[in-house]
Protein backbone atom coordinates (compact mmCIF):
# COMPACT_ATOMS: atom_id res chain seq x y z
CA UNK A 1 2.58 -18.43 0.84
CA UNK A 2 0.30 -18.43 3.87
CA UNK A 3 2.41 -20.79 6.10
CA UNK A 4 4.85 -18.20 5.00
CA UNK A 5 3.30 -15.51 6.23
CA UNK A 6 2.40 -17.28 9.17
CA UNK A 7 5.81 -17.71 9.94
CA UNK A 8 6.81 -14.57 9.42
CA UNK A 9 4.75 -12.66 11.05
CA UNK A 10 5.95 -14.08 14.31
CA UNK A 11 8.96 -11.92 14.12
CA UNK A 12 7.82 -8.90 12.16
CA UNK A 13 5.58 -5.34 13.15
CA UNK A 14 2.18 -5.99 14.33
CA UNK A 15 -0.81 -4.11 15.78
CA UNK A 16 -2.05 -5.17 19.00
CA UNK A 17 -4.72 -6.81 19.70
CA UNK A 18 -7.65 -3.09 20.16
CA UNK A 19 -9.76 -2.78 22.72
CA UNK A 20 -10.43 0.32 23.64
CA UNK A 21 -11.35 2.33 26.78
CA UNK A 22 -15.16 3.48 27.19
CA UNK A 23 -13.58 6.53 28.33
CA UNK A 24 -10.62 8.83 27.20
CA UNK A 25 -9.24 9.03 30.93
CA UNK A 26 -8.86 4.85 30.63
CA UNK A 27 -5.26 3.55 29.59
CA UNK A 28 -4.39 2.86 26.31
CA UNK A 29 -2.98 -0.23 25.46
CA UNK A 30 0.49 0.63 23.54
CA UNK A 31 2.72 -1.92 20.91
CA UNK A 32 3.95 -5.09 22.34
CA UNK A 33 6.93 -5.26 24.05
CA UNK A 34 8.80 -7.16 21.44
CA UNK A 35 8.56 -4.00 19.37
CA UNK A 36 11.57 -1.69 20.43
CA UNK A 37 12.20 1.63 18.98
CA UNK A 38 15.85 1.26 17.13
CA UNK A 39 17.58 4.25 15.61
CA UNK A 40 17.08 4.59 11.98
CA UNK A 41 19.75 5.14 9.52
CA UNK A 42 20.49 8.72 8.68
CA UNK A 43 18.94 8.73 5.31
CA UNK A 44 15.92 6.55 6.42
CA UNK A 45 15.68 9.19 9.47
CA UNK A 46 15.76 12.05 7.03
CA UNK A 47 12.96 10.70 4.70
CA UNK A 48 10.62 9.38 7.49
CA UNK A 49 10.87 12.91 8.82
CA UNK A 50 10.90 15.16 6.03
CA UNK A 51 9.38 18.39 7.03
CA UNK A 52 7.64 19.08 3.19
CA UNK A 53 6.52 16.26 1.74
CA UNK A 54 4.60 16.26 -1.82
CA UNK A 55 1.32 14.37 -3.09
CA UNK A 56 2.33 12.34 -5.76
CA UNK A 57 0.58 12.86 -9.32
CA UNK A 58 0.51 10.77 -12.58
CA UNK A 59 2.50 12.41 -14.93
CA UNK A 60 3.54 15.62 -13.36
CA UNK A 61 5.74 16.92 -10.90
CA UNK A 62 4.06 17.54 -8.11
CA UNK A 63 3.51 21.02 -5.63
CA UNK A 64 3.27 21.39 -2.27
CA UNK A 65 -0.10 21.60 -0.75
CA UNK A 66 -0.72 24.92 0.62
CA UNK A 67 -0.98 24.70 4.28
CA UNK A 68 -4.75 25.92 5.99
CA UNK A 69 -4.63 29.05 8.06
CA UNK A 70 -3.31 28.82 11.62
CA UNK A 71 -6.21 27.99 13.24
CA UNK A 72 -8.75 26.69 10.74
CA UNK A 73 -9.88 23.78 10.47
CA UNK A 74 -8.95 21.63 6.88
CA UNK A 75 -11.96 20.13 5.36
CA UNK A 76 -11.99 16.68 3.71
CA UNK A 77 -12.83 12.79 4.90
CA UNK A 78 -9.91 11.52 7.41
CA UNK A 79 -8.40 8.00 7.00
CA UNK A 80 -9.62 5.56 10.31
CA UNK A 81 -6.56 4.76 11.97
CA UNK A 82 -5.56 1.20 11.19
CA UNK A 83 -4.53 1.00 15.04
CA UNK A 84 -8.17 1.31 16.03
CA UNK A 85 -9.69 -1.23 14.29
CA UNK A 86 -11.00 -3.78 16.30
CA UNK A 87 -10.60 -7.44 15.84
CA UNK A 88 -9.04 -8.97 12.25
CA UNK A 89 -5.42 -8.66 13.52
CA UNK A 90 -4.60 -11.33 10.91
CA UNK A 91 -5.88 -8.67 8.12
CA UNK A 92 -3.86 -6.40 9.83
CA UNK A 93 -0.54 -8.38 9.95
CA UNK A 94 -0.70 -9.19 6.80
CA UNK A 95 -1.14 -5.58 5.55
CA UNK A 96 1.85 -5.13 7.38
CA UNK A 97 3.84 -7.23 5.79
CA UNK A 98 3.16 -5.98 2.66
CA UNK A 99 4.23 -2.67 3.56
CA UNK A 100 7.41 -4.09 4.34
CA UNK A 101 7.35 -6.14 0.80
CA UNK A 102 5.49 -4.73 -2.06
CA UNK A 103 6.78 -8.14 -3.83
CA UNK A 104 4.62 -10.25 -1.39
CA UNK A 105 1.88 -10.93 -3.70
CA UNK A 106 -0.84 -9.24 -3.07
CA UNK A 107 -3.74 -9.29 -0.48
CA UNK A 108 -6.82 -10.39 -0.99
CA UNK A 109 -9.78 -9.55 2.01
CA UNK A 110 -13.47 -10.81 1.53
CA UNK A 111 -15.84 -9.88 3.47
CA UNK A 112 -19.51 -8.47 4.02
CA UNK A 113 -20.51 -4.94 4.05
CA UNK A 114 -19.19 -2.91 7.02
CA UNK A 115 -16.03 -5.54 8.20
CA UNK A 116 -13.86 -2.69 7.58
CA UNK A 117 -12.23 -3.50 4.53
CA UNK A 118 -11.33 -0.27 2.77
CA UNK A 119 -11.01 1.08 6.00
CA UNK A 120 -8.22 -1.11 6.89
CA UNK A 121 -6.59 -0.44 3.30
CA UNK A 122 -6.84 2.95 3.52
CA UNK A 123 -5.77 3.23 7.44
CA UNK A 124 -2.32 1.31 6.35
CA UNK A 125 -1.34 3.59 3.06
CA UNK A 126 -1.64 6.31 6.34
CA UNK A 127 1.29 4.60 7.42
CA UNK A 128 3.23 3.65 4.63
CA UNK A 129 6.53 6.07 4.59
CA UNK A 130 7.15 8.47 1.80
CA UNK A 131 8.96 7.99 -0.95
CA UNK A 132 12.33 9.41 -2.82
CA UNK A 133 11.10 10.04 -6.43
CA UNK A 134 13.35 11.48 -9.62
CA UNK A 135 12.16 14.51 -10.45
CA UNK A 136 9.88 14.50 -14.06
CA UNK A 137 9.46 10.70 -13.19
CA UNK A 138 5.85 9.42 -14.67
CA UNK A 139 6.25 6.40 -12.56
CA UNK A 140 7.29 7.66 -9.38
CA UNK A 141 10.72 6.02 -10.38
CA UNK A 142 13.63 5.29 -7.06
CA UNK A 143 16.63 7.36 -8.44
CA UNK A 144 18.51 4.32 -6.61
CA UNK A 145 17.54 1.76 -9.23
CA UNK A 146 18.63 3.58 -12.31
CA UNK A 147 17.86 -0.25 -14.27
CA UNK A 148 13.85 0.36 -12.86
CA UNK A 149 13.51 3.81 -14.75
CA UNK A 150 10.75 4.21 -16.93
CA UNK A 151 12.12 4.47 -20.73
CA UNK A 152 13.53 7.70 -21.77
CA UNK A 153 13.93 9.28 -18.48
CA UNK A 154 17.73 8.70 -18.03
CA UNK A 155 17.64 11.42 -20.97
CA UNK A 156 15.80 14.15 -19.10
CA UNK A 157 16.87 13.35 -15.80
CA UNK A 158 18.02 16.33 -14.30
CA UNK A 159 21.15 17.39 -11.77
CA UNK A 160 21.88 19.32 -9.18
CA UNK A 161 25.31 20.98 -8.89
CA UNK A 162 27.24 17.63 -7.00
CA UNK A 163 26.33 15.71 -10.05
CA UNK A 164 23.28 14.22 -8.22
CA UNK A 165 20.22 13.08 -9.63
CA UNK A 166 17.60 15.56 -8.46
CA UNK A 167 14.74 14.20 -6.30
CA UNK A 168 12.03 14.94 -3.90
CA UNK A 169 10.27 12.92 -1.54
CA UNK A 170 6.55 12.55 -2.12
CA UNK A 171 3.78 10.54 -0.12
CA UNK A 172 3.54 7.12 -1.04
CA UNK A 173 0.41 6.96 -3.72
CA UNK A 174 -2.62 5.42 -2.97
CA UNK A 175 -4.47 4.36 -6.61
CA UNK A 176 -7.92 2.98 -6.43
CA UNK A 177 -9.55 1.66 -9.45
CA UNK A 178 -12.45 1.84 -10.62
CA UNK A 179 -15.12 -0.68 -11.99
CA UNK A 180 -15.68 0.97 -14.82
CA UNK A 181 -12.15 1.58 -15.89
CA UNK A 182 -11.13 1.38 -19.67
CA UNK A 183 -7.64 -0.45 -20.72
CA UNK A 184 -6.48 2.84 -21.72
CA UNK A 185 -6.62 4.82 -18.37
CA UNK A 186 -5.00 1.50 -16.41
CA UNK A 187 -2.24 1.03 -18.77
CA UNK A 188 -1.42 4.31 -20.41
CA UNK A 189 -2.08 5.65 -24.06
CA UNK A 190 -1.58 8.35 -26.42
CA UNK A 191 -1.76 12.04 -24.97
CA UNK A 192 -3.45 13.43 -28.09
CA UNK A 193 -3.81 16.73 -27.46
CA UNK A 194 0.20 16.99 -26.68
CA UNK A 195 0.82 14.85 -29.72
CA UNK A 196 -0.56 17.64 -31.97
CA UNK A 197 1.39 20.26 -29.64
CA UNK A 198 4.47 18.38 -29.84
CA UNK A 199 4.16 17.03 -33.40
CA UNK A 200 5.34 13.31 -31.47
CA UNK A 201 3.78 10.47 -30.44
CA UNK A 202 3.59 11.46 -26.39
CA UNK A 203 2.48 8.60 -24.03
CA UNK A 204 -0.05 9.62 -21.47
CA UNK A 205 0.60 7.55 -18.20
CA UNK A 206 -2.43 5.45 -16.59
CA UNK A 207 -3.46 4.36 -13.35
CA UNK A 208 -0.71 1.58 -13.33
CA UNK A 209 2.19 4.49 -13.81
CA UNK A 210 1.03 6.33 -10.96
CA UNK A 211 0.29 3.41 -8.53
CA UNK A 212 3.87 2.06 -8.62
CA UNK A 213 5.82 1.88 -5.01
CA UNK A 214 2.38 2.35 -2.87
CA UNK A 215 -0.75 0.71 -3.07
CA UNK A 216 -3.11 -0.44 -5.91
CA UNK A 217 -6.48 -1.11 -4.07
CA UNK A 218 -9.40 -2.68 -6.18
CA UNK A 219 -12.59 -2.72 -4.39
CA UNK A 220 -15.11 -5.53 -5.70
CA UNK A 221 -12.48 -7.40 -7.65
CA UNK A 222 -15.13 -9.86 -8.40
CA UNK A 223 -17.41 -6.99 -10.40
CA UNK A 224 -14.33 -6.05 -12.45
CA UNK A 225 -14.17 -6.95 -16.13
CA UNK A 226 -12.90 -10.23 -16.86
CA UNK A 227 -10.05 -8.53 -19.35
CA UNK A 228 -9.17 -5.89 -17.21
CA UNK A 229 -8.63 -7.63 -14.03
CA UNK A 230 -6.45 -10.37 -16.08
CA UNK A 231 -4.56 -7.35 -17.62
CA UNK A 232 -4.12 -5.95 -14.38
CA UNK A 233 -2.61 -9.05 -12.55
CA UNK A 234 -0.71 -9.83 -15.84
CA UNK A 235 0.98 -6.26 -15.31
CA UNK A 236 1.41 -7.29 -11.84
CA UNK A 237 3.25 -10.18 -11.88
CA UNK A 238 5.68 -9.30 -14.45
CA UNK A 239 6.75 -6.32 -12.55
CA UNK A 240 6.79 -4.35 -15.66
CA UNK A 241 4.13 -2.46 -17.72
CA UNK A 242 5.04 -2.31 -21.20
CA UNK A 243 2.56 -0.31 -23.81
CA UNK A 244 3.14 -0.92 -27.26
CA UNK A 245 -0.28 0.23 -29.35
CA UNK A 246 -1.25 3.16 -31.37
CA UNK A 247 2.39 4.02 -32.76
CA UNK A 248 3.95 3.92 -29.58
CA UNK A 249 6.05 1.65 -27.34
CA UNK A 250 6.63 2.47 -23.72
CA UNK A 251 7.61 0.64 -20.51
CA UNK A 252 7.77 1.44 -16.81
CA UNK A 253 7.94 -0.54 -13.85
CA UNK A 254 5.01 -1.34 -12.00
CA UNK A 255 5.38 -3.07 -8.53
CA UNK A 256 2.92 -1.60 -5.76
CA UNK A 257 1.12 -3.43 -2.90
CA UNK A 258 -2.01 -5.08 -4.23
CA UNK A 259 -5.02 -4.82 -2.11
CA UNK A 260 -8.00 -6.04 -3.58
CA UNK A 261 -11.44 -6.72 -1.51
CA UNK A 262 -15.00 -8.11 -2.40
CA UNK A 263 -18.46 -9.15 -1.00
CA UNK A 264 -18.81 -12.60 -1.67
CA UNK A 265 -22.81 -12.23 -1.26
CA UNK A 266 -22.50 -9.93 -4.65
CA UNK A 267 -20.71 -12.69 -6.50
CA UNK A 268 -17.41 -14.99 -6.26
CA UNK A 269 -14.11 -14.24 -7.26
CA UNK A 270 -12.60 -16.97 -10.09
CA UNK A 271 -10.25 -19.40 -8.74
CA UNK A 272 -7.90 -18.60 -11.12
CA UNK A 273 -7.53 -14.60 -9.98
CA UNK A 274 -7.27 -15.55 -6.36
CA UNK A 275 -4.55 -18.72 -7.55
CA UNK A 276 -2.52 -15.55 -8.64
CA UNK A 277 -2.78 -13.60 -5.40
CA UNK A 278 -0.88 -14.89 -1.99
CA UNK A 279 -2.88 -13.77 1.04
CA UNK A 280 -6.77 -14.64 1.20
CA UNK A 281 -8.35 -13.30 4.08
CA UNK A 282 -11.61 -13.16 5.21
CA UNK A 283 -13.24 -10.30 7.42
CA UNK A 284 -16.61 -12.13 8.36
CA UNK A 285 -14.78 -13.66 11.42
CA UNK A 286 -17.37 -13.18 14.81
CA UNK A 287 -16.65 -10.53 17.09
CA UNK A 288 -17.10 -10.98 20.55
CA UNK A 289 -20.21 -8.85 22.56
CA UNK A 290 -17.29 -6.93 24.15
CA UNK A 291 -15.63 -6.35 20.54
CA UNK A 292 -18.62 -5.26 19.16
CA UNK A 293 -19.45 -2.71 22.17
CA UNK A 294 -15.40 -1.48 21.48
CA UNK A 295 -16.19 -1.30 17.78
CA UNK A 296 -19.42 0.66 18.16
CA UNK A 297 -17.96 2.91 20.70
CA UNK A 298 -14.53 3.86 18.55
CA UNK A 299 -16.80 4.54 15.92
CA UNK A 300 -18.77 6.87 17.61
CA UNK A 301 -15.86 8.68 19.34
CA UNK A 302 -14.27 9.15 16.01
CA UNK A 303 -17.31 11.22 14.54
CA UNK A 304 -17.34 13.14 17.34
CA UNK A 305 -13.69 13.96 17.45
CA UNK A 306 -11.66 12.08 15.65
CA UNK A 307 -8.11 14.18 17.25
CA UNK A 308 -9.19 12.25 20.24
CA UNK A 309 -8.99 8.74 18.58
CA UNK A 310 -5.89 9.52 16.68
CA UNK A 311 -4.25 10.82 19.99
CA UNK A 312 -5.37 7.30 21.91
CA UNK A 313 -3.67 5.15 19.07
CA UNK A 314 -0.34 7.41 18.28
CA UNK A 315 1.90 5.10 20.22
CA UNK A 316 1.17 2.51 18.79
CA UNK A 317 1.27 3.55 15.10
CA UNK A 318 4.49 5.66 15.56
CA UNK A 319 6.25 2.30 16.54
CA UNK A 320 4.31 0.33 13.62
CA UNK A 321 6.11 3.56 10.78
CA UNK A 322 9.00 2.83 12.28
CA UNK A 323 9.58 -0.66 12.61
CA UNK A 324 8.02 -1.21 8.69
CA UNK A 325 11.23 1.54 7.71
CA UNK A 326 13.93 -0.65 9.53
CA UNK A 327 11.88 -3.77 8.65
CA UNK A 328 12.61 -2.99 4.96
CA UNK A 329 16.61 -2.23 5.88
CA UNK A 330 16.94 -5.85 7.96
CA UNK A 331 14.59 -7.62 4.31
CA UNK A 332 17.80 -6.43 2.11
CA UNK A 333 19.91 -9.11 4.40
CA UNK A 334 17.37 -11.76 5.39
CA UNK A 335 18.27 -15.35 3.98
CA UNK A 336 16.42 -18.22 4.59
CA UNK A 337 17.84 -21.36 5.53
CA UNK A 338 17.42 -24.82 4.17
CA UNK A 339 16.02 -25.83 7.61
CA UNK A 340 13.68 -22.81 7.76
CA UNK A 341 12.52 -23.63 3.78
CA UNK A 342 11.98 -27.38 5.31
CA UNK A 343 9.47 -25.44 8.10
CA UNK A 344 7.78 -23.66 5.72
CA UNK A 345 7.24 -26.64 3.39
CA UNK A 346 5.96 -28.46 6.32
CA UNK A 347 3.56 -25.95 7.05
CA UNK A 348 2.23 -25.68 3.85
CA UNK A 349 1.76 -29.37 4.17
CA UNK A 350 0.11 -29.32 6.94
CA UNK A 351 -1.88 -26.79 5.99
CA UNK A 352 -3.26 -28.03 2.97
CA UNK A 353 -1.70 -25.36 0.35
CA UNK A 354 -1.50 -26.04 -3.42
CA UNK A 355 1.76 -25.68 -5.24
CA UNK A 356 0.92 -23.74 -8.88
């Protein structure tokens, strides 16, 4: 899967090598020139530039945010631009791929404290492009894929007066979990209080429900419970999350972008949970005294005014949204030869990769 990778990422979206100016009046350095804008299709157009776009929820439909006063300033912690991290541009080509294929396996990033690992998680979900959901859909379900629907919402789906299903477009979820996290909030259980209500058995979506189509992040795989983390990547690799406990059975699709991270100095990760993801990356690769001096400084600038460090990297991330939405268009049509499989065998060869 690496020598995979490797060779894809030769002809896919990638972030430039960053380094920075010392000053804002210094130039910018903007998206290779093998990137090229290309017109999007009309409906990709329409969805990468819908004017209202919803936070997605777990289990309800969700409201538009209320917009802050003209001229006040919203509150709340601001996702570091994936553009301006410095260094690790294999980390961030291979984030980019899996925004292009949620299928790809799953990333994996190791590294010490302060390599930028959540920050480089969190910076690409920033860029991921929303989402078509069906309306009332627990599992943020593609009204294209009808066969993907969680159970029993082709009987409450609802039209509008063409004989559409009704949608909305939402932002594409970001789900952390959390160490501590019990089986029943990952995978879903019964919603007691609207079981009495309802006199039914009513299945309460988990974590898993509301992560599908964007990104599952687990920080500190390695500290996670041994049962959870196997239930997790079970869930994972089937595609499919199917509940059947406490006089209920339920099933919903489950296929988001796995990003998991972990210190190795607070404990390794089993073989056999990083056999089952494809990309291992580390983050403790050294950074040059320049790199450093650009890290510290981009850092700095973005406490002070992060507007300023957004407005240095826009370029660049405008052409990275757009080429991961035609990316995904061109991955519908992309075959692989027998003499391209031959490469990529090779490769792996070469490179020393198991076959499980």
């Amino acid at each position: 899967m690496a020598a995979m990778a490797t060779a894809l990422s030769a002809s896919l979206p990638h972030l430039p090598p960053r380094r920075l100016p010392s000053s804002p009046a210094a130039s910018v350095s903007l998206a290779p020139r093998g990137l090229r804008r290309r017109e999007a299709p009309p409906r990709l157009a329409a969805v990468a530039s819908a004017s209202e776009v919803l936070d997605s929820t777990n289990g309800a439909v969700p409201a538009p945010a209320s917009p802050a006063p003209s001229g006040q300033q919203q509150y709340g912690r601001e996702y570091f631009p994936l553009a301006a991290v410095v260094g690790q541009d294999a980390i961030k080509t291979s984030l980019l791929l899996g925004a292009i294929d949620r299928e790809v396996g799953g990333i994996a990033i190791s590294g010490k404290r302060g390599t930028a690992k959540t920050v480089m998680a969190r910076g690409l979900h920033a860029m991921l492009p929303p989402i078509e959901v069906v309306v009332g859909s627990i599992a943020n379900a593609d009204p294209n894929i009808p066969e993907e629907w969680e159970d029993h919402l082709a009987d409450q789906v609802q039209y509008d007066a063409d004989g559409n299903v009704k949608s909305e477009i939402v932002k594409a979820p970001f789900v952390q979990i959390p160490l501590g996290v019990t089986e029943d909030r990952l995978i879903g259980s019964v919603d007691v209080e609207q079981s009495v209500r309802s006199g039914t058995t009513v299945f309460q979506p988990g974590l898993l429900a509301e992560a599908h189509r964007g990104v599952l992040y687990v920080d500190e795989i390695n500290l996670l419970d041994d049962g959870i983390s196997n239930l997790l990547l079970n869930v994972l690799t089937e595609g499919v999350n199917i509940v059947e406990r406490e006089g209920i059975s339920f099933r919903h699709p489950c296929k988001p972008l796995l990003i998991a991270t972990y210190n190795p100095e607070e404990g390794s990760v089993r073989e056999h949970l990083l056999d089952r993801i494809a990309i291992n990356l580390s983050a403790d690769l050294p950074l040059s005294f320049d790199d450093r001096v650009a890290a510290v400084n981009i850092a700095t600038q973005f406490q002070e005014s992060s507007k300023d460090v957004f407005k240095m990297v826009e370029e660049e991330t405008e052409v990275a949204k757009t080429q991961i939405i035609l990316a995904r268009e061109y991955l519908k049509d992309v075959a692989i030869s027998t003499e391209q499989l031959k490469y990529l065998v090779m490769e792996a060869i070469r490179g020393g990769c198991q076959v499980s």
